[in-house]
Protein backbone atom coordinates (compact mmCIF):
# COMPACT_ATOMS: atom_id res chain seq x y z
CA UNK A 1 43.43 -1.15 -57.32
CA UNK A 2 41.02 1.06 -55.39
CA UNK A 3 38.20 2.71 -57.93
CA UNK A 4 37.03 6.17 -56.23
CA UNK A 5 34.00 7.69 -57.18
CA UNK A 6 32.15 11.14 -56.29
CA UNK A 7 28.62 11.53 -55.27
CA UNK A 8 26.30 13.89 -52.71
CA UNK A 9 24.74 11.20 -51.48
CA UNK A 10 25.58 7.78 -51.13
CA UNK A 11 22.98 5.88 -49.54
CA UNK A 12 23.80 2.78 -47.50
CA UNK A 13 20.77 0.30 -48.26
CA UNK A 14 18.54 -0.39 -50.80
CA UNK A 15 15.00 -1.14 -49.26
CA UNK A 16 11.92 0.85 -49.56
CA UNK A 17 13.24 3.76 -47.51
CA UNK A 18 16.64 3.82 -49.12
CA UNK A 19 15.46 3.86 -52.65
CA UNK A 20 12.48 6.17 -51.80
CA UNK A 21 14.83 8.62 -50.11
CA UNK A 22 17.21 8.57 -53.27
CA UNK A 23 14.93 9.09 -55.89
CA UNK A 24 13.30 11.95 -54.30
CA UNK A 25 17.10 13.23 -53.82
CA UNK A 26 17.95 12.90 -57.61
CA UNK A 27 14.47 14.12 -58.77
CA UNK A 28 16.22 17.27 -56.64
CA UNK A 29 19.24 17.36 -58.61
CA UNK A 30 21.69 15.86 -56.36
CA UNK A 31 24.12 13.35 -57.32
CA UNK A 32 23.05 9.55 -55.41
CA UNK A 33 24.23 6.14 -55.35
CA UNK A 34 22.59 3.72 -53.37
CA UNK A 35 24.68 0.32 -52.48
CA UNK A 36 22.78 -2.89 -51.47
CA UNK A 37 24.49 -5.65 -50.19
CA UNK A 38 22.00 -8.27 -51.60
CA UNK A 39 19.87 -7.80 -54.63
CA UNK A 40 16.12 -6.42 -53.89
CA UNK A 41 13.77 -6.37 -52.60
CA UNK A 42 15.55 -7.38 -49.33
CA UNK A 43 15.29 -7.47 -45.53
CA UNK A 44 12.45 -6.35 -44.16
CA UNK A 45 10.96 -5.58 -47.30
CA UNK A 46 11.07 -8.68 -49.21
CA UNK A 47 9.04 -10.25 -46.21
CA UNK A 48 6.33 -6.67 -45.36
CA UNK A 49 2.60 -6.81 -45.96
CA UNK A 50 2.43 -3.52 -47.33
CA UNK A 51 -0.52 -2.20 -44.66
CA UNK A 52 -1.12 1.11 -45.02
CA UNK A 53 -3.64 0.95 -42.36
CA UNK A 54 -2.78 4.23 -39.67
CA UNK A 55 -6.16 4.20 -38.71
CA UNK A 56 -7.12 0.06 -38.15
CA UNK A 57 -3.15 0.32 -36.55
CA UNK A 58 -3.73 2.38 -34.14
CA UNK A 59 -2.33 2.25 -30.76
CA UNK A 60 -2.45 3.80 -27.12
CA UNK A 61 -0.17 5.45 -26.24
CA UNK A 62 1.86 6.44 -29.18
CA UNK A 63 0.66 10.30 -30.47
CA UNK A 64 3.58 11.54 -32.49
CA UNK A 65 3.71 8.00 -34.39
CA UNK A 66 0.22 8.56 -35.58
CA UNK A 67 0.69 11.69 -36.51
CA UNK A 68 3.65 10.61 -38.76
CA UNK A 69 1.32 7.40 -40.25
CA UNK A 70 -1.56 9.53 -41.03
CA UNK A 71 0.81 12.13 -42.67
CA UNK A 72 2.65 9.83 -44.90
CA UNK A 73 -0.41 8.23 -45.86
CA UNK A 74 -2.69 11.12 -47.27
CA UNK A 75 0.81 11.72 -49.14
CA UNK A 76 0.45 7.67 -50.63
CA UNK A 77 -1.44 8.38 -53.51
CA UNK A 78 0.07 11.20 -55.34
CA UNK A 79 3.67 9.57 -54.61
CA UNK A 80 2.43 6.26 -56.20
CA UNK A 81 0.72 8.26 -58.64
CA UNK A 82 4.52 10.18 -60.11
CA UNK A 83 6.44 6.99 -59.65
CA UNK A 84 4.17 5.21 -61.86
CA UNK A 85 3.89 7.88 -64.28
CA UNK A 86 7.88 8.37 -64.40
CA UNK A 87 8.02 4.22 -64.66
CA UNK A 88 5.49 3.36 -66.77
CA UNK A 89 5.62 0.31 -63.55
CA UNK A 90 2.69 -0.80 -61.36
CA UNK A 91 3.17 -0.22 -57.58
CA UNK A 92 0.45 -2.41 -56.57
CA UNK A 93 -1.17 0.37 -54.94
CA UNK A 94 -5.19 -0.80 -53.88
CA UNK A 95 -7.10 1.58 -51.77
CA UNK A 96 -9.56 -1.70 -50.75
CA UNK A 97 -10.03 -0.07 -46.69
CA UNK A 98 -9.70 -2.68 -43.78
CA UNK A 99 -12.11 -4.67 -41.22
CA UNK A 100 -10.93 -5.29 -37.74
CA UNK A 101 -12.72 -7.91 -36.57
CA UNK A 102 -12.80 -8.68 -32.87
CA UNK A 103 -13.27 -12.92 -32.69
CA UNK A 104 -14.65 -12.94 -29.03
CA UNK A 105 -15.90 -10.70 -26.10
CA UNK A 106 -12.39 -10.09 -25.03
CA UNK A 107 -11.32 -8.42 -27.87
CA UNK A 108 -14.51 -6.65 -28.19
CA UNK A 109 -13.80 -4.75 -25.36
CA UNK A 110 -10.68 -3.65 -26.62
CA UNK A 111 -11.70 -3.35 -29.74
CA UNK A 112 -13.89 -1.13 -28.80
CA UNK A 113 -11.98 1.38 -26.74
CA UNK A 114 -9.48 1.36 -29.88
CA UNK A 115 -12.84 2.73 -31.78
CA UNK A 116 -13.60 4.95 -29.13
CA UNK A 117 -10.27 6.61 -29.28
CA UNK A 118 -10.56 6.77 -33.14
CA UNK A 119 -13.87 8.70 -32.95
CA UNK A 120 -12.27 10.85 -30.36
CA UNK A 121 -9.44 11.65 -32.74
CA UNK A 122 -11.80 12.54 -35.71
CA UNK A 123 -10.45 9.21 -37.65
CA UNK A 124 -12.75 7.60 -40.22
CA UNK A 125 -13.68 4.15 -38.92
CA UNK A 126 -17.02 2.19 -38.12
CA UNK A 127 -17.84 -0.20 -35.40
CA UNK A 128 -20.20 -2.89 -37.92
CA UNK A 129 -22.34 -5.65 -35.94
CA UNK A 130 -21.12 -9.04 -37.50
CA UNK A 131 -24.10 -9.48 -39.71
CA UNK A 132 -22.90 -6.14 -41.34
CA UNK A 133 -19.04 -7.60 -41.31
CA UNK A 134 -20.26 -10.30 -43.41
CA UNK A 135 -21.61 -8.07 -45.58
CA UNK A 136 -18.32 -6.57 -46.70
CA UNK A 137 -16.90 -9.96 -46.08
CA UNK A 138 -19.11 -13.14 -46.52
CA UNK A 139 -15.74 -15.61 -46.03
CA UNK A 140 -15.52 -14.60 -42.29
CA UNK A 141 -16.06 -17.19 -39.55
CA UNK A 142 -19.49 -17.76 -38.42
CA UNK A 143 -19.28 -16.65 -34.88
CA UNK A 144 -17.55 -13.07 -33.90
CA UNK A 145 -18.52 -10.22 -32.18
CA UNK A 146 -18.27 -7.49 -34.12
CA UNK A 147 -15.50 -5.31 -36.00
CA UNK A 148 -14.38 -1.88 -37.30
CA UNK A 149 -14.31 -0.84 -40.67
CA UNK A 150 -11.85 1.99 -41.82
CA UNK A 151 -12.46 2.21 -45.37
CA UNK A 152 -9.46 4.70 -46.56
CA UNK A 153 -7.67 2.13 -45.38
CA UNK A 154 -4.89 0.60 -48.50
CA UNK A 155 -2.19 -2.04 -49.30
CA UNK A 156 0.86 -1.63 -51.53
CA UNK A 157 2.97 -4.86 -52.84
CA UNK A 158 6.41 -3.69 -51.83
CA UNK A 159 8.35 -6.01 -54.17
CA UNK A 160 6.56 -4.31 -56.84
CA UNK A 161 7.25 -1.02 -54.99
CA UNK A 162 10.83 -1.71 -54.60
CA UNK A 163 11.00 -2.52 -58.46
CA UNK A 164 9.12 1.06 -59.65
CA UNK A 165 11.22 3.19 -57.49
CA UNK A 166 14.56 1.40 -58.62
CA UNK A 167 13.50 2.02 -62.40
CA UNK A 168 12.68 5.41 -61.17
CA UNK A 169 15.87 6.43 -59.79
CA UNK A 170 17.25 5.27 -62.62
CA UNK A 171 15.34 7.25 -65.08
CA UNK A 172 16.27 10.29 -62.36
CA UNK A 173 20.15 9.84 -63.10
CA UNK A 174 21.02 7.68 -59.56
CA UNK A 175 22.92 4.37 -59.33
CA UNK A 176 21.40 1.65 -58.00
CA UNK A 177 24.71 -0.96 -57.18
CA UNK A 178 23.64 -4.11 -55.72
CA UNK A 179 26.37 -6.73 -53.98
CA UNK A 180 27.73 -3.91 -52.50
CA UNK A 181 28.59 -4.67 -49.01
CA UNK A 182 29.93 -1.37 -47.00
CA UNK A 183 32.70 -2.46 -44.73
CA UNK A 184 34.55 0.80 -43.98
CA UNK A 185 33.66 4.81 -43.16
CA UNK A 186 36.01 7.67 -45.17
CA UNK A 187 37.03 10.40 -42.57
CA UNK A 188 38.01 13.84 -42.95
CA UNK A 189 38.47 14.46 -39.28
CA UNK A 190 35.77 14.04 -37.50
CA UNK A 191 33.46 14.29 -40.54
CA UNK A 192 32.43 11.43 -42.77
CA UNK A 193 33.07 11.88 -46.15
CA UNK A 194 32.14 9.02 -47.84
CA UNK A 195 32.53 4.78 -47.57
CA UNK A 196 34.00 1.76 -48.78
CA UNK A 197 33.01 -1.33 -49.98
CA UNK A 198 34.04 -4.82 -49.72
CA UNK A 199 35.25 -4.67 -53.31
CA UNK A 200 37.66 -1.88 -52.67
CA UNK A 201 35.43 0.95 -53.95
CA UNK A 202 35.65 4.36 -52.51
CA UNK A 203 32.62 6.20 -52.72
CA UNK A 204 33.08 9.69 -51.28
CA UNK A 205 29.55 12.06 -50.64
CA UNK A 206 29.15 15.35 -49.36
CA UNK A 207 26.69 12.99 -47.07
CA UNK A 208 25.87 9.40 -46.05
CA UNK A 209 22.20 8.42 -45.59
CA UNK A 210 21.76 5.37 -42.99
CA UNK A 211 18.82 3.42 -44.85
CA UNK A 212 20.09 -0.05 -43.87
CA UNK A 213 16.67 -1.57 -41.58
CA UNK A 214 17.92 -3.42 -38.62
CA UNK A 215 21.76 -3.10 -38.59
CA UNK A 216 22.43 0.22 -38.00
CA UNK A 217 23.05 -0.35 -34.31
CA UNK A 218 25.73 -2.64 -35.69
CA UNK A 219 27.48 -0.48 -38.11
CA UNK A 220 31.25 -0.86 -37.25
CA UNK A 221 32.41 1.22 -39.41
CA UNK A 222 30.95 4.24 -37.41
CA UNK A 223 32.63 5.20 -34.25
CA UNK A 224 30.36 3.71 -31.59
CA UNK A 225 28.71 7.22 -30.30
CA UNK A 226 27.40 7.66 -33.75
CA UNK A 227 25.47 3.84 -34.01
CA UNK A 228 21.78 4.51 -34.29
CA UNK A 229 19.96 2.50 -30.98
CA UNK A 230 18.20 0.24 -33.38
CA UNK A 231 17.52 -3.49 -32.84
CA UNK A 232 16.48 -6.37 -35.08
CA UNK A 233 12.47 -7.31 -34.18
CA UNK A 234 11.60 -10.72 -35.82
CA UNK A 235 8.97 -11.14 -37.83
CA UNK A 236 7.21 -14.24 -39.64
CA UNK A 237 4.86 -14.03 -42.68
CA UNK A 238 2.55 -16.67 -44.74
CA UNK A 239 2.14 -16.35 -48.35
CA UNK A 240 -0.64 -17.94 -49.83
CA UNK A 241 -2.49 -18.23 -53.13
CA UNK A 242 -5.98 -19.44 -54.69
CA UNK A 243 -5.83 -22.50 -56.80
CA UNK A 244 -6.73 -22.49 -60.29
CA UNK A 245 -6.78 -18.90 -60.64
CA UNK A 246 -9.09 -18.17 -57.78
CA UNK A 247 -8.96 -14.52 -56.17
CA UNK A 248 -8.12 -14.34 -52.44
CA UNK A 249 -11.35 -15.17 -49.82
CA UNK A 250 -10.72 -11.48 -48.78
CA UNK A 251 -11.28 -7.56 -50.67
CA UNK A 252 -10.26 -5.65 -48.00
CA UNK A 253 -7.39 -5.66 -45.17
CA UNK A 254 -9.02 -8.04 -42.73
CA UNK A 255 -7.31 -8.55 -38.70
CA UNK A 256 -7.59 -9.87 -35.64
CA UNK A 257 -5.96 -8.91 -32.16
CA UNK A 258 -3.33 -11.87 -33.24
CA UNK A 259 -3.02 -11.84 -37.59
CA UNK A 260 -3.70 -9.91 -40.24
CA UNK A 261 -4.26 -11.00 -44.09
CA UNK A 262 -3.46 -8.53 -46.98
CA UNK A 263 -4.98 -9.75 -50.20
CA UNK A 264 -2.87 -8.79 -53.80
CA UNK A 265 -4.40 -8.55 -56.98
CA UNK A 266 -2.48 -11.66 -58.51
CA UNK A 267 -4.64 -13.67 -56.24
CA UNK A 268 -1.92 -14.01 -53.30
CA UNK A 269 -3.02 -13.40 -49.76
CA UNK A 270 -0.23 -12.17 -46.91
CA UNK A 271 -0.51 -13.82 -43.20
CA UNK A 272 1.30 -11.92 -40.74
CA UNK A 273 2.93 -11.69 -38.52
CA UNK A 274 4.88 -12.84 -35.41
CA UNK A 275 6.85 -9.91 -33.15
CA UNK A 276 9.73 -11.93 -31.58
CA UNK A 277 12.69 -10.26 -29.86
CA UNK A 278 15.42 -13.30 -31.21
CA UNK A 279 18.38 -10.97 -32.22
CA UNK A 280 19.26 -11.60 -36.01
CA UNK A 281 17.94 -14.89 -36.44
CA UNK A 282 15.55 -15.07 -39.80
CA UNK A 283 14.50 -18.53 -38.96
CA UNK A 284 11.46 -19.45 -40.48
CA UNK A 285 9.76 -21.92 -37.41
CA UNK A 286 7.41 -24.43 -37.51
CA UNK A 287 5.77 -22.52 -34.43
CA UNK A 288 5.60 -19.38 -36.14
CA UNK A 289 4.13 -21.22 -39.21
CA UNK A 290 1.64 -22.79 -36.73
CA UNK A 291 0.12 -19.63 -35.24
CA UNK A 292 -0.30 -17.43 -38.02
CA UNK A 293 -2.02 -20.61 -39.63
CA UNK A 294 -4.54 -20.92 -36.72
CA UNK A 295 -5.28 -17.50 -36.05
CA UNK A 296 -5.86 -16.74 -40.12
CA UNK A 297 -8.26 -20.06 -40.05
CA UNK A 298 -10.50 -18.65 -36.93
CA UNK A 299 -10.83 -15.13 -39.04
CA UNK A 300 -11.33 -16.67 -42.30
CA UNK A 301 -11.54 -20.55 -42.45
CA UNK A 302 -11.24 -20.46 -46.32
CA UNK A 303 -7.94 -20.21 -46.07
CA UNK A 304 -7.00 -23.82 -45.34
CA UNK A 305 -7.81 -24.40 -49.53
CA UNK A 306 -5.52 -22.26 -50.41
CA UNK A 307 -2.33 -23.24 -51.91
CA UNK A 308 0.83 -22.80 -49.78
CA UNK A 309 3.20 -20.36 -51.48
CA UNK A 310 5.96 -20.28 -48.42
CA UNK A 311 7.46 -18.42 -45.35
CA UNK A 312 9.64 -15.96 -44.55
CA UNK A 313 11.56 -14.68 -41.48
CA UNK A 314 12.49 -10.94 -41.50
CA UNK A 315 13.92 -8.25 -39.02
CA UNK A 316 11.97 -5.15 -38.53
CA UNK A 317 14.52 -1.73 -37.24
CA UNK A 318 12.91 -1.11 -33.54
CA UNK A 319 13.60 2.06 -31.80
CA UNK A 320 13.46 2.62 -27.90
CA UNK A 321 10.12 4.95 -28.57
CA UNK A 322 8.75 2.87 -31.37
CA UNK A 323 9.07 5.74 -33.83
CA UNK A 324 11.85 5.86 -36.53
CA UNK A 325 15.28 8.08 -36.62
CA UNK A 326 14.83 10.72 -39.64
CA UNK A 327 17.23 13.28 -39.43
CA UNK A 328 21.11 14.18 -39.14
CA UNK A 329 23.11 11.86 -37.09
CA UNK A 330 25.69 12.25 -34.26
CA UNK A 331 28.70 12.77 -36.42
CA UNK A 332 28.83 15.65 -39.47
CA UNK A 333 28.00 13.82 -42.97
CA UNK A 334 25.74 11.34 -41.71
CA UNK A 335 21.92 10.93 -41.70
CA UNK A 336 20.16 8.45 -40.54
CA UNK A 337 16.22 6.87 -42.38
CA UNK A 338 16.19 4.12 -40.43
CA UNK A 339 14.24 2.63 -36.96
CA UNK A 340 10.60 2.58 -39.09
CA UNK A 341 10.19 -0.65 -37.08
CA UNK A 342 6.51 -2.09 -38.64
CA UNK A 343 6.01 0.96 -40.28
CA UNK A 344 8.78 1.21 -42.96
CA UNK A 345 6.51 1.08 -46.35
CA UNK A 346 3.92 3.09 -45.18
CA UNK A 347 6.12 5.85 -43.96
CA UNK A 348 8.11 5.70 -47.22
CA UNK A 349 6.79 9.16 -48.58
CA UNK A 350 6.91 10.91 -45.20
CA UNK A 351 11.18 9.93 -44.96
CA UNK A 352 11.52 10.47 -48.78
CA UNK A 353 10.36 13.91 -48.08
CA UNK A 354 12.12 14.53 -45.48
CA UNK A 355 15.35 13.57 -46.47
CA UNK A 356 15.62 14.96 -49.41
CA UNK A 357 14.54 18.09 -48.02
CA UNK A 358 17.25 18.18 -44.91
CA UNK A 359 19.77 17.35 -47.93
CA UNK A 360 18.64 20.14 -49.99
CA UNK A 361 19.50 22.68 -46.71
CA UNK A 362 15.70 22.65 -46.05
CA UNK A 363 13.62 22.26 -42.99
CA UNK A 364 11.21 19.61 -43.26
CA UNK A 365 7.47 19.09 -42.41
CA UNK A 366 6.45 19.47 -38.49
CA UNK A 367 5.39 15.62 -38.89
CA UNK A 368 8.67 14.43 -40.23
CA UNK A 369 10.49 16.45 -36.69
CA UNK A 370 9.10 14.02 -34.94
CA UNK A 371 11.46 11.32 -35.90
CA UNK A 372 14.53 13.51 -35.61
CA UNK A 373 17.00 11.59 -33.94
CA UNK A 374 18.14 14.37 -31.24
CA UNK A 375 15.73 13.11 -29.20
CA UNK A 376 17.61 10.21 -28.10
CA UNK A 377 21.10 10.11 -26.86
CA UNK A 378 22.95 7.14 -26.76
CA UNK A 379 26.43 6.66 -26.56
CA UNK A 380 27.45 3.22 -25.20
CA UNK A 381 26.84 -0.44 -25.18
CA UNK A 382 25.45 -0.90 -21.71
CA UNK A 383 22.81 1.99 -22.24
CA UNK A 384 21.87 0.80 -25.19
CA UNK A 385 21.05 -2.86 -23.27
CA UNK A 386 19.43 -0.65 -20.56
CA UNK A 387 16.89 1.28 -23.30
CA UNK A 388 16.27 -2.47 -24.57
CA UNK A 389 15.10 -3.40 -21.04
CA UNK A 390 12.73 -0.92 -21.02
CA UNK A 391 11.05 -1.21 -24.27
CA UNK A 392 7.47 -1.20 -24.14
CA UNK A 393 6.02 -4.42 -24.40
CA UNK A 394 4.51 -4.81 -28.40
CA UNK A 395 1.35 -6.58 -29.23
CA UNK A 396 1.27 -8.35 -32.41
CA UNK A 397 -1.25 -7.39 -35.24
């Protein structure tokens, strides 16, 4: 027997942006569910880092996704802030700044025209001399060339994330329902009206919200005009630990052109990551394993006494422009919050906003516009394959 229920929203996907978007939706009043297939935190944002590090992040080239970083991060704090207040629930929220360190004369130079363009834009960074690195940082290696410190620079554990904003949509009236695997669209016409699940569930909405990371672009259940051009981008992490109690051999954010390491308060420390275009394989590799390994171990050699905690494989949502889809799709009900690509946690506000702004018959910010997914138009197969092609190549930080 089918159930049928009635919502506003349903949103498809329970990560970071799905849950953000919801709760911000029911703190408006509206009626949300949110259906996970798997239980949280999941995809990309069991396996993220957390940086919220615009600034240290930076990158030629790309305009309109700084200006949506910096945006969503000066709105961080007071969004951690109310869901911690409305949860009683930590976020692991540390504002602890970063150190990009450049380990030879190579990545000096490019180091410094990344600072360059950071004074130019009015950002707060610092180009230290290494003596003044280890300062900040006495664990570095012994022979570098110099780095830039960004100290507004912050990290957020998005497990913990994932678990405050669940409690919080929950103490906002909205339905969390995990195991729930959407395998068909409801159509009035043209429109979409609502979905169904595996289980036989009918769940009709006023609106859809496409929050599911990397599979959009594989949604069956939308007619193939209306599938988002998003495509899995593979990514490997490290989690480590300090024996015996120890804290992490790092305060702040610390990178390198190839890794970065984000410490957490309970003494783990995040190595990250590879950018691999392998479809939707999540296998972890002993390859993968290998680099981050080296590369953390020529930033910080302390590392190699740390206790192995274990791997994961994830797939970050890539776009054709790099910057995420935030805004109404191509058929009537739907909206996509999806395409964040490495930026999903730290543009969690920004979308949340956003979303439950355009829901509410509002016009969001000017930054949020940015992401609106009319400026792309794809409607087949072999374009999509053709935008792929094209891609700008992506350096791994």
């Amino acid at each position: 027997m089918t159930e049928k229920h009635s919502y506003d929203v349903v949103f498809v996907g329970g990560g970071v942006i799905g849950l953000a978007c919801a709760w911000r939706a029911a703190q408006r009043g509206a009626r949300v569910a949110v259906l996970e297939r798997a239980e949280p935190p999941a995809g990309a944002t069991n396996v993220a880092a957390g940086m919220l590090a615009p600034v240290g992040e930076l990158t030629f080239g790309e305009p309109e996704l700084l200006e949506l970083t910096l945006a969503s991060s000066r709105l961080y704090p007071e969004f951690v802030a109310e869901l911690e207040a409305a949860t009683g629930e930590s976020a692991g929220y540390a504002r602890q700044g970063s150190l990009h360190v450049a380990l030879d004369r190579d990545e000096a130079a490019q180091l410094r025209r990344v600072h360059d363009l950071q004074r130019s834009l009015g950002l707060e960074a610092e180009w230290l001399a290494p003596r003044q690195c280890r300062r900040l940082e006495p664990g570095l290696t012994p022979s570098f060339n110099g780095g830039v410190h960004a100290p507004g620079e912050a990290s957020i554990d998005p497990r913990a994330l994932v678990g405050a904003l669940a409690a919080a949509l929950s103490a906002a009236g909205g339905e969390l329902r995990t195991g729930s695997e959407v395998v068909d669209g409801i159509f009035d016409g043209e429109r979409l009206a609502g979905v169904r699940t595996a289980a036989g569930e009918e769940l009709h909405a006023a609106t859809v919200v496409l929050a599911n990371g990397a599979w959009p672009g594989q949604t069956a259940w939308l007619p193939e005009h209306a599938r988002p051009p998003v495509r899995p981008v593979k990514g490997e992490v490290l989690e480590l630990r300090g024996r015996d109690g120890a804290p992490p051999p790092a305060e702040r954010i610390l990178a390198s052109e190839r890794v970065y390491l984000v410490p957490r308060e309970d003494g783990r420390l995040i190595v990250g990551a590879t950018v691999e275009e392998q479809g939707f394989d999540t296998t972890v590799t002993a390859g993968g394993i290998l680099e981050l390994l080296r590369e953390a171990y020529r930033l910080l050699p302390d590392v190699a006494e740390m206790e192995m905690v274990g791997s994961l494989a994830g797939l970050r949502p890539g776009t054709p422009d790099n910057l995420p889809l935030i805004g109404p799709g191509a058929i009537d009900g739907l909206v996509l919050a999806t395409g964040h690509f490495r930026n999903g946690i730290l543009l969690a506000p920004l979308t949340a906003d956003a979303v439950s702004t355009l829901l509410a018959g509002e016009t969001p910010s000017p930054a949020a516009a940015l992401a609106n997914p009319a400026r792309l138009s794809f409607s087949t197969d072999s374009e999509r394959k053709l935008n792929r092609a094209s891609d700008p190549a992506i350096v791994a930080r």
